[in-house]
C-alpha atoms as a PDB file:
ATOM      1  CA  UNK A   1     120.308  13.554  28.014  1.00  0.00           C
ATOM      2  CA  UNK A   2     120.076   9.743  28.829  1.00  0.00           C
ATOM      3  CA  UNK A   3     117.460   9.636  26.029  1.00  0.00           C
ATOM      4  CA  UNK A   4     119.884  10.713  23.436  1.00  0.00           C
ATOM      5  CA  UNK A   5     122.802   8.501  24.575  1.00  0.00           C
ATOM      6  CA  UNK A   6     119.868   5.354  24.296  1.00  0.00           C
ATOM      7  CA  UNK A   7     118.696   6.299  21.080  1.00  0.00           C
ATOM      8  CA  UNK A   8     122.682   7.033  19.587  1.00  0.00           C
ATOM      9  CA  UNK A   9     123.238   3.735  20.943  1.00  0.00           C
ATOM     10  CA  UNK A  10     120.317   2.343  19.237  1.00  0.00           C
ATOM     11  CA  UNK A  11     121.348   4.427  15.681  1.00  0.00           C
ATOM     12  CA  UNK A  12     124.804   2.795  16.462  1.00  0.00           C
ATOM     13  CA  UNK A  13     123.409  -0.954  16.677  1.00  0.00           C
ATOM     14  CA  UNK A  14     120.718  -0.646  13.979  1.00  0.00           C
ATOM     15  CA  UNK A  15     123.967   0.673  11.727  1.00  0.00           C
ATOM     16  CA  UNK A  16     126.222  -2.339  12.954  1.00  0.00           C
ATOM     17  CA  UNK A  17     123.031  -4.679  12.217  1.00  0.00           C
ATOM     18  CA  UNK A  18     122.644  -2.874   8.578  1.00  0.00           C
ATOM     19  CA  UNK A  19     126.355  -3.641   8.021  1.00  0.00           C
ATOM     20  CA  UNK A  20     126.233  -7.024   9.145  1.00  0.00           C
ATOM     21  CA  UNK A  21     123.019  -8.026   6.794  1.00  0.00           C
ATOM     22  CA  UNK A  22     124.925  -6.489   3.891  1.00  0.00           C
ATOM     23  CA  UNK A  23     127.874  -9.187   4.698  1.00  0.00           C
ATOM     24  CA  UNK A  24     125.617 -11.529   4.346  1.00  0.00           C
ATOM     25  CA  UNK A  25     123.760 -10.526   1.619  1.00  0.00           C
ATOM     26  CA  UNK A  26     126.479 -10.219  -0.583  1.00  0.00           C
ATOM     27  CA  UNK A  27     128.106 -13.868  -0.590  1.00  0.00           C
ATOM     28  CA  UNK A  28     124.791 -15.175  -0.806  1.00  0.00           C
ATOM     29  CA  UNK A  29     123.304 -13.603  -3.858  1.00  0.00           C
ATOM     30  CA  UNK A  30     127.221 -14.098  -5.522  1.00  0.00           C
ATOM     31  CA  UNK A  31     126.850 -18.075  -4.458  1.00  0.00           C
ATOM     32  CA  UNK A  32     123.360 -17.903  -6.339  1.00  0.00           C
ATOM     33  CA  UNK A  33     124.928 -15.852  -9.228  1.00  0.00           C
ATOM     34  CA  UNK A  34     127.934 -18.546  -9.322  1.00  0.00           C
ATOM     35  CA  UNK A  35     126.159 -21.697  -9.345  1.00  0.00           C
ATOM     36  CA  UNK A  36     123.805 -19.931 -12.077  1.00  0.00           C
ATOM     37  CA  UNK A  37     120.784 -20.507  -9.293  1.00  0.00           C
ATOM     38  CA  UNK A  38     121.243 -23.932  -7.946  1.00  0.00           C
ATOM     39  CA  UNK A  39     121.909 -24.032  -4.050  1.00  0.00           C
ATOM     40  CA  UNK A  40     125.312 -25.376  -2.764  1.00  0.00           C
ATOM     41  CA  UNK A  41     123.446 -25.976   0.746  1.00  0.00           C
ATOM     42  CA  UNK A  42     122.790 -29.447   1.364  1.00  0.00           C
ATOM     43  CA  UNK A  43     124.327 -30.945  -2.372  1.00  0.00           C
ATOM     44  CA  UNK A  44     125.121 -34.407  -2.223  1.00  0.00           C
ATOM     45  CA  UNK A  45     128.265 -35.682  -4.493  1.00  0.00           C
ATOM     46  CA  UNK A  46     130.771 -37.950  -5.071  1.00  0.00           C
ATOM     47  CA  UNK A  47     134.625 -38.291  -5.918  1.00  0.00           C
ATOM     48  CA  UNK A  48     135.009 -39.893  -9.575  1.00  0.00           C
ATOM     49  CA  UNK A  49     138.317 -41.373 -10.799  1.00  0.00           C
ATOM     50  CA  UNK A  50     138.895 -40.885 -14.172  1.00  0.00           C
ATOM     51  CA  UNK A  51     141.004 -43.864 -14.712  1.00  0.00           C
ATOM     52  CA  UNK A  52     138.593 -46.804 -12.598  1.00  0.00           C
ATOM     53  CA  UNK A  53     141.710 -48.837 -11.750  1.00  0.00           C
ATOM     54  CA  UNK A  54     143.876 -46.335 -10.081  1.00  0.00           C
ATOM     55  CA  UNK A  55     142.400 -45.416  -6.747  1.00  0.00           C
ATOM     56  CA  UNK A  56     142.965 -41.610  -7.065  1.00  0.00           C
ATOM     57  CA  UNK A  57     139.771 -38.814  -6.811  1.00  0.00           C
ATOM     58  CA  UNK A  58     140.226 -36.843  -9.351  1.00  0.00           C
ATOM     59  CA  UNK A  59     136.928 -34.796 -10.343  1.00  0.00           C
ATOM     60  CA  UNK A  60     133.723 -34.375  -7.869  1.00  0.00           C
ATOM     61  CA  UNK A  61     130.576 -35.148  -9.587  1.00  0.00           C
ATOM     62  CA  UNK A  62     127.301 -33.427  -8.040  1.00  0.00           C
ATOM     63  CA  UNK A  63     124.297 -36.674  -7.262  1.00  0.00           C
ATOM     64  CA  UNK A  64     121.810 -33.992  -6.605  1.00  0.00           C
ATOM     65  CA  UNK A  65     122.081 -30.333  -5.595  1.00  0.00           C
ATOM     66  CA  UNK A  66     120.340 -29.026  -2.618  1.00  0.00           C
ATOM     67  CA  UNK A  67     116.554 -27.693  -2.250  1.00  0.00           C
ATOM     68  CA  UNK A  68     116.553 -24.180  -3.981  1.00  0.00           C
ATOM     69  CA  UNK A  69     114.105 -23.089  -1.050  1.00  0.00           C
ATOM     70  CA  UNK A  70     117.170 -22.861   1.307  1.00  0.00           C
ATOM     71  CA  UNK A  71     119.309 -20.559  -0.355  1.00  0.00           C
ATOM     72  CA  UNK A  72     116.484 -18.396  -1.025  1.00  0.00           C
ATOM     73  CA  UNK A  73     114.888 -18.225   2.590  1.00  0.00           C
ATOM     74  CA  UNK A  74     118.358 -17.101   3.629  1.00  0.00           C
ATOM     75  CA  UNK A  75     118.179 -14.528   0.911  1.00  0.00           C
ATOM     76  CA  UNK A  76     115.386 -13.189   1.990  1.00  0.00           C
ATOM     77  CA  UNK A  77     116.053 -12.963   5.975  1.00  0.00           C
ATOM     78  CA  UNK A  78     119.201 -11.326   5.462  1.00  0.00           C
ATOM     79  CA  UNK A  79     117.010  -9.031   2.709  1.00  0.00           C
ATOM     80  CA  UNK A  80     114.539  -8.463   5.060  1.00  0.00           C
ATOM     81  CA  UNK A  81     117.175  -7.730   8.271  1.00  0.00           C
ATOM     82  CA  UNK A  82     119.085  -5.440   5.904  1.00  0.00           C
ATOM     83  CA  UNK A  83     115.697  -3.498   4.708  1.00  0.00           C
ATOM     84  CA  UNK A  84     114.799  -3.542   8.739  1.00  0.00           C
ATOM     85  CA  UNK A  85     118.138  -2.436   9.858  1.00  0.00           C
ATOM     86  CA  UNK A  86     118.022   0.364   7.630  1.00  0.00           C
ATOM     87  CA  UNK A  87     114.517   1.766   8.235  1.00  0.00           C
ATOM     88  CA  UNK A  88     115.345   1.080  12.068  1.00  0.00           C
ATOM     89  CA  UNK A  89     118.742   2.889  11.879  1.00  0.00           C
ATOM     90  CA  UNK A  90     117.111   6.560   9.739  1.00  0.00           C
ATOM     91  CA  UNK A  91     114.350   6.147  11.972  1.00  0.00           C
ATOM     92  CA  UNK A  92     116.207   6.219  15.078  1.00  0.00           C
ATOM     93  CA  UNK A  93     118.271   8.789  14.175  1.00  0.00           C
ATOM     94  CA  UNK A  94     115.349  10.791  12.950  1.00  0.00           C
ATOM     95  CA  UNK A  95     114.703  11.264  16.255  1.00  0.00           C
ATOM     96  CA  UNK A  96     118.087  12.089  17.389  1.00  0.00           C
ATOM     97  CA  UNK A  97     118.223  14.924  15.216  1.00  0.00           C
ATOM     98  CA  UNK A  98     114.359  16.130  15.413  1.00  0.00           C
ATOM     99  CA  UNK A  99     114.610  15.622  19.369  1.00  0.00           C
ATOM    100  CA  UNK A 100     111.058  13.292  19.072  1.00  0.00           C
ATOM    101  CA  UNK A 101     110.090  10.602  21.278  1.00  0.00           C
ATOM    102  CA  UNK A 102     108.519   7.714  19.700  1.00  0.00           C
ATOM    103  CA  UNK A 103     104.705   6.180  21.023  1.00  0.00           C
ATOM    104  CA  UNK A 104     104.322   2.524  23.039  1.00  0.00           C
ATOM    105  CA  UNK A 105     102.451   1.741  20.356  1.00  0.00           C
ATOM    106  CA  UNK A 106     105.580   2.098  18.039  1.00  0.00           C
ATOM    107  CA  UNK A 107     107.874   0.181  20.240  1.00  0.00           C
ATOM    108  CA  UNK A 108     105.289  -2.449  20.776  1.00  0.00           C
ATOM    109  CA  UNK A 109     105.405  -2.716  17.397  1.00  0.00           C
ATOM    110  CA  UNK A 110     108.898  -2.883  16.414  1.00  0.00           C
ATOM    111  CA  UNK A 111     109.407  -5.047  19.509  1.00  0.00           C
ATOM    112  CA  UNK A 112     106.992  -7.701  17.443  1.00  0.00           C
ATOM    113  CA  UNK A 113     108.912  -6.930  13.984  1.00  0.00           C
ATOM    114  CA  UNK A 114     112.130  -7.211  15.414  1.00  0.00           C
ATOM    115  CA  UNK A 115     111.494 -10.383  17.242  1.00  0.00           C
ATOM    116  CA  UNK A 116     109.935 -11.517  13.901  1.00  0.00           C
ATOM    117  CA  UNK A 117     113.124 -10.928  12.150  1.00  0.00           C
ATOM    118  CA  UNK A 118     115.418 -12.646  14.729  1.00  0.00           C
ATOM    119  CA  UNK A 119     113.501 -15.640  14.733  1.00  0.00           C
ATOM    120  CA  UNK A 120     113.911 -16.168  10.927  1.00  0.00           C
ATOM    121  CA  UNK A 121     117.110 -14.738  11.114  1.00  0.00           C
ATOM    122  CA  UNK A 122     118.294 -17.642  13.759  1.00  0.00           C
ATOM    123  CA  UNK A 123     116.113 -20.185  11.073  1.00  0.00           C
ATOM    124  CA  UNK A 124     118.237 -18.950   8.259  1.00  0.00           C
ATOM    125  CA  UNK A 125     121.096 -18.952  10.278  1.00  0.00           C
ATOM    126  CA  UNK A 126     120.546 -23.270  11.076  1.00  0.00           C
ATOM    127  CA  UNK A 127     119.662 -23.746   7.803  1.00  0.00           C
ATOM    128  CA  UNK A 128     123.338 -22.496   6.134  1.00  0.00           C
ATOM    129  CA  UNK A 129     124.888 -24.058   9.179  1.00  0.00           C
ATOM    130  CA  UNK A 130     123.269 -27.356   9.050  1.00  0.00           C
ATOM    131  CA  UNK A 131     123.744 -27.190   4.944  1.00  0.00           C
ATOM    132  CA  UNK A 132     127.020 -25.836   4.631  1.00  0.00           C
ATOM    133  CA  UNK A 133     128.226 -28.952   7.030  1.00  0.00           C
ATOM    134  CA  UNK A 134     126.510 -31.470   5.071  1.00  0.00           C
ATOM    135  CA  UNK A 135     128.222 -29.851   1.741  1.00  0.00           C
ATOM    136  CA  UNK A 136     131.584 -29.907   3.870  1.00  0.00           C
ATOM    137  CA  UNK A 137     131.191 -33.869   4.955  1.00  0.00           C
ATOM    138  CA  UNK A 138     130.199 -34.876   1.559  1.00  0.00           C
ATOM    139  CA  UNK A 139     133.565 -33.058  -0.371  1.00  0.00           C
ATOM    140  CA  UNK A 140     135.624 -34.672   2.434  1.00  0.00           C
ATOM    141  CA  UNK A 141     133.675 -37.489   1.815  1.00  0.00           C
ATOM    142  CA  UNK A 142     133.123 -37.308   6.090  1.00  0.00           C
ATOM    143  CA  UNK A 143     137.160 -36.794   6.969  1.00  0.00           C
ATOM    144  CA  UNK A 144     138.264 -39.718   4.325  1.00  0.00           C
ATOM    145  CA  UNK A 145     139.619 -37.361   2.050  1.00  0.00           C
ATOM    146  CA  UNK A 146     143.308 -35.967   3.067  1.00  0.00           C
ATOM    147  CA  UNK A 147     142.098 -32.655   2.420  1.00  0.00           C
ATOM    148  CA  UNK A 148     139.475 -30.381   4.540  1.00  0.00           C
ATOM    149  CA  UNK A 149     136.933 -27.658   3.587  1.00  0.00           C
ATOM    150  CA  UNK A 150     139.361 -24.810   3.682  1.00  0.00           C
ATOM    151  CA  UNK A 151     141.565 -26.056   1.393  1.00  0.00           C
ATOM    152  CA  UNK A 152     139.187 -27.457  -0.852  1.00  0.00           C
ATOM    153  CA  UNK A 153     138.119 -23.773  -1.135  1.00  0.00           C
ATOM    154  CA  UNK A 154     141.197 -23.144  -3.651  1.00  0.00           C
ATOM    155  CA  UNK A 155     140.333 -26.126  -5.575  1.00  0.00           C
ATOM    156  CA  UNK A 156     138.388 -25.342  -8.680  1.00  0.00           C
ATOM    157  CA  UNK A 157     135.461 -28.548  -8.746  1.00  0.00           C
ATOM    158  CA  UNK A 158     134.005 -27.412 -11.701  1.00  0.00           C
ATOM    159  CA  UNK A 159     130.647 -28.096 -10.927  1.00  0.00           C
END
């Protein structure tokens, strides 16, 4: 009996973890879709006036968008933790339903896979925090513009 409670538990999280990936899969391949495959992470850009002698921002000019290699790592870790969460999650309950009891060789195993995936999970993870903060500080311009991040969100830059 405690061996079915662990292993519902275990469906439960691996479901959770597949729902979770799909959250973030989502935005990210939309961001890729949006910016027609150029990476927002880590773009550097400047406020242009389009009149030079009044002091106003008007329009935000890209310098140079970010590495391409960024967005698509995170693409792929939340691929690959979706993919994993799913196989995890039928697998699991699999053996709910068929009352089996998996090997140590198999939990070895996805022990190493898992721990695989976390670790470029938390890398993907630092890389869109890291990136989406430089984004942030250069369209505030590092606090000097009046407005922040969230409400530059409703603000169509054409970029």
């Amino acid at each position: 009996m405690a061996l079915n409670n662990f292993l519902f538990a275990q469906c439960a999280c691996y479901f959770l973890a597949f729902l979770f990936s799909f959250v973030v899969v989502v935005p990210l391949s939309e961001n890729g879709h949006d910016f027609r495959g150029r990476c927002l992470l880590f773009t550097e850009g400047m406020w242009l006036s389009a009149n030079l002698t009044v002091q106003e921002r008007e329009r935000f000019t890209v310098q140079e968008w970010g590495p391409p290699a960024a967005c698509r790592f995170s693409l792929l870790a939340s691929l690959l933790s979706l993919l994993l969460a799913a196989a995890h999650a039928w697998r699991t309950l699999f053996f709910l339903c068929k009352g089996h009891e998996g090997s140590f060789f198999s939990a070895f195993l996805n022990l190493l896979v898992s721990a695989f995936v976390v670790f470029l999970v938390f890398i993907a993870s630092t890389i869109v925090s890291v990136g989406f903060t430089m984004w942030c500080d250069t369209i505030t311009e590092k606090g000097t513009v009046a407005h922040s991040c969230e409400e530059l969100q409703d603000i169509d830059l054409e970029l």
